[in-house]
C-alpha atoms as a PDB file:
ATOM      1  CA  UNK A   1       0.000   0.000   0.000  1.00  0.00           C
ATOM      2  CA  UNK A   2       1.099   3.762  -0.485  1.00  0.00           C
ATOM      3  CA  UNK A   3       2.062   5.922   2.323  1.00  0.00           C
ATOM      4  CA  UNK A   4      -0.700   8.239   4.138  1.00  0.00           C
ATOM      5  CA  UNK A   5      -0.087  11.761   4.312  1.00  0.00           C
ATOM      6  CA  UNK A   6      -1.387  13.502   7.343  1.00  0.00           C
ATOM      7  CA  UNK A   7      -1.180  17.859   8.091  1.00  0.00           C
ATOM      8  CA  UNK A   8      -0.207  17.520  11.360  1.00  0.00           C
ATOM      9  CA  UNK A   9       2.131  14.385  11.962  1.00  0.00           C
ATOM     10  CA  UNK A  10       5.102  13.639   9.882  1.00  0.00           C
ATOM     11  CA  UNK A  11       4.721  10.914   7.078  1.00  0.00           C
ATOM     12  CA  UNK A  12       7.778   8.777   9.052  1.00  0.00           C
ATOM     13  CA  UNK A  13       5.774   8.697  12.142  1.00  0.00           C
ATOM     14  CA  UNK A  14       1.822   7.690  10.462  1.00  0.00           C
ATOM     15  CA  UNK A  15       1.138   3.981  11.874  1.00  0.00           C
ATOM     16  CA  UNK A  16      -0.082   1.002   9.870  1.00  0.00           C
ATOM     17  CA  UNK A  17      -2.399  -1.958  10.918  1.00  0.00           C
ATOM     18  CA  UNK A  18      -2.381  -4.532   8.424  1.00  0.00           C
ATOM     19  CA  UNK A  19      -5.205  -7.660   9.213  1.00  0.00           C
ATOM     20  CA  UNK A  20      -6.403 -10.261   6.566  1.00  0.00           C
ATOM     21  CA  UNK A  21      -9.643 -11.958   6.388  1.00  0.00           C
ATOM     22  CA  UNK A  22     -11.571 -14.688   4.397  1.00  0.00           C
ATOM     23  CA  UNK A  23     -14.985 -12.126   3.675  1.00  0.00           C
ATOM     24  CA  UNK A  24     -14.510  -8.264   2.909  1.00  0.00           C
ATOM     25  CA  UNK A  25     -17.729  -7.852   5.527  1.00  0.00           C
ATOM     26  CA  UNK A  26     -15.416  -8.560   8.009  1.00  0.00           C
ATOM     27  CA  UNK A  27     -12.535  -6.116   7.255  1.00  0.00           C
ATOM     28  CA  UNK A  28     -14.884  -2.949   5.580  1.00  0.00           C
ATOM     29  CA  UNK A  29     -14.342  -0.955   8.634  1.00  0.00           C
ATOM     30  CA  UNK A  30     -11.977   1.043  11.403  1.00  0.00           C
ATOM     31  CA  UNK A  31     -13.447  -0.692  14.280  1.00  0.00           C
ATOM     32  CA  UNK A  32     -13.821  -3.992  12.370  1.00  0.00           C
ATOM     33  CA  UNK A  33     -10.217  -4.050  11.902  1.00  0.00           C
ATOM     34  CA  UNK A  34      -9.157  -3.438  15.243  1.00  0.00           C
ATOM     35  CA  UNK A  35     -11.424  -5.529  16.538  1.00  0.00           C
ATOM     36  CA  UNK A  36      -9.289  -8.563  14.674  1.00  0.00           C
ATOM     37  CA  UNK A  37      -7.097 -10.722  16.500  1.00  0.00           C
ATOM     38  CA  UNK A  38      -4.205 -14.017  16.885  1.00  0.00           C
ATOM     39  CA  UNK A  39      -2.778 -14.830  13.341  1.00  0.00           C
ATOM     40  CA  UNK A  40      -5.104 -12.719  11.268  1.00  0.00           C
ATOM     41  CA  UNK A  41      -2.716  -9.505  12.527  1.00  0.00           C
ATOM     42  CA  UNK A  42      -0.233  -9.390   9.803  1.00  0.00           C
ATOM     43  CA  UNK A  43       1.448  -6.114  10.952  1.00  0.00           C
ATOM     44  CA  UNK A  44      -0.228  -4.042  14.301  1.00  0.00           C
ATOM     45  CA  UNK A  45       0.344  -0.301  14.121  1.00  0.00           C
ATOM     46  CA  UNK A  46       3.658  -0.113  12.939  1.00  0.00           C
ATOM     47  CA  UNK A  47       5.376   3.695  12.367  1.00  0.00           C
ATOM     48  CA  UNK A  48       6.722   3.738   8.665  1.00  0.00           C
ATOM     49  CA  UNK A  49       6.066   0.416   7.482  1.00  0.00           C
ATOM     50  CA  UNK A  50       4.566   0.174   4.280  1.00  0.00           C
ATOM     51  CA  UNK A  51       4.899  -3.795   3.061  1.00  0.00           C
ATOM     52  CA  UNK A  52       4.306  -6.745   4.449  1.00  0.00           C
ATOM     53  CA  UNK A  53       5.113  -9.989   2.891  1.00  0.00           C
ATOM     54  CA  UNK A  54       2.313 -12.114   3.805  1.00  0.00           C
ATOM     55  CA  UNK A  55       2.827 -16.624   4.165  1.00  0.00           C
ATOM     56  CA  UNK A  56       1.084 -19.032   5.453  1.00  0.00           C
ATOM     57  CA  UNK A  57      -2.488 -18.570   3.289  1.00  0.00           C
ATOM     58  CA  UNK A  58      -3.993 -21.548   1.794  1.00  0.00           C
ATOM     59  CA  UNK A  59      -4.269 -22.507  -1.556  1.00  0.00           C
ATOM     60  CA  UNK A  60      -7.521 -21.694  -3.231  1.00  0.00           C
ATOM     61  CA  UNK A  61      -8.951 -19.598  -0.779  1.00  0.00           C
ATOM     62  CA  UNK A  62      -9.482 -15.544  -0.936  1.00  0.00           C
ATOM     63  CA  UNK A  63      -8.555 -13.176   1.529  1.00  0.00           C
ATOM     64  CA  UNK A  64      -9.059  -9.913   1.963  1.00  0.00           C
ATOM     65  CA  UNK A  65      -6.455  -7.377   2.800  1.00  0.00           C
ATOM     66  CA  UNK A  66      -7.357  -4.587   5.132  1.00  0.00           C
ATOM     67  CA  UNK A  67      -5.036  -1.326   6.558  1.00  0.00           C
ATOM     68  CA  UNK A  68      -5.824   0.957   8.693  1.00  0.00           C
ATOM     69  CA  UNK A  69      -3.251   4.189   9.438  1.00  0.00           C
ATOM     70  CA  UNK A  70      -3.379   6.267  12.295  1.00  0.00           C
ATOM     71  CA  UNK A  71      -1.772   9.480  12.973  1.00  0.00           C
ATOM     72  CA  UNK A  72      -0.195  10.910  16.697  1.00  0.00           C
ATOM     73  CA  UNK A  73      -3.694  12.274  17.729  1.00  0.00           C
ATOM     74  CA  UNK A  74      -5.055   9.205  17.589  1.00  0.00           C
ATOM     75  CA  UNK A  75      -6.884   9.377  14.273  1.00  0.00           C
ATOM     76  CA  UNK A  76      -7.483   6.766  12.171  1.00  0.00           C
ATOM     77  CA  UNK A  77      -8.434   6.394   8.002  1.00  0.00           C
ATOM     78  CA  UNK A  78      -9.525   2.660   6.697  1.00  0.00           C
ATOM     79  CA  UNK A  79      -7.369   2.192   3.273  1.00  0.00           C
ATOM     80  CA  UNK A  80     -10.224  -0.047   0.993  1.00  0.00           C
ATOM     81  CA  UNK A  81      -9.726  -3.420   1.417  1.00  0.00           C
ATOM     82  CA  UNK A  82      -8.529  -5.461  -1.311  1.00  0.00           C
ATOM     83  CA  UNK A  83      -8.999  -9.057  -2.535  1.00  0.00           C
ATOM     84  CA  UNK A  84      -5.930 -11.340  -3.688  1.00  0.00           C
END
């Protein structure tokens, strides 16, 4: 995913959740993402980290990628999930 840009905290600084899921219901919003747990958190709030290389799916099933970024204050913006 691309970097966030933010007008009050630096770009360096922005933190990234990164979750996966099996159904995009589960991962289309903020609190739906935090609320994931165990193995499904690929990457949890992470300053300045932008990739993730991702093992351990199973063949022939679809997941759906979900990132949340949050800011110093607290605030948080859902990227839009995406399928692989």
């Amino acid at each position: 995913w691309g970097a966030a840009t933010d007008a009050v905290t630096a770009q360096t600084s922005l933190q990234y959740r990164l979750v996966k899921a099996t159904t995009s219901a589960a991962v289309d919003s903020i609190a739906e993402v935090d609320a994931v747990t165990g193995g499904d958190i690929l990457q949890d709030y992470t300053a300045n980290d932008i990739t993730q290389n991702v093992t351990g799916l199973t063949h022939s099933t679809a997941y759906f990628f979900a990132v949340v970024v949050r800011d110093a204050a607290g605030n948080k913006s859902l990227y839009t999930p995406a399928n692989q």
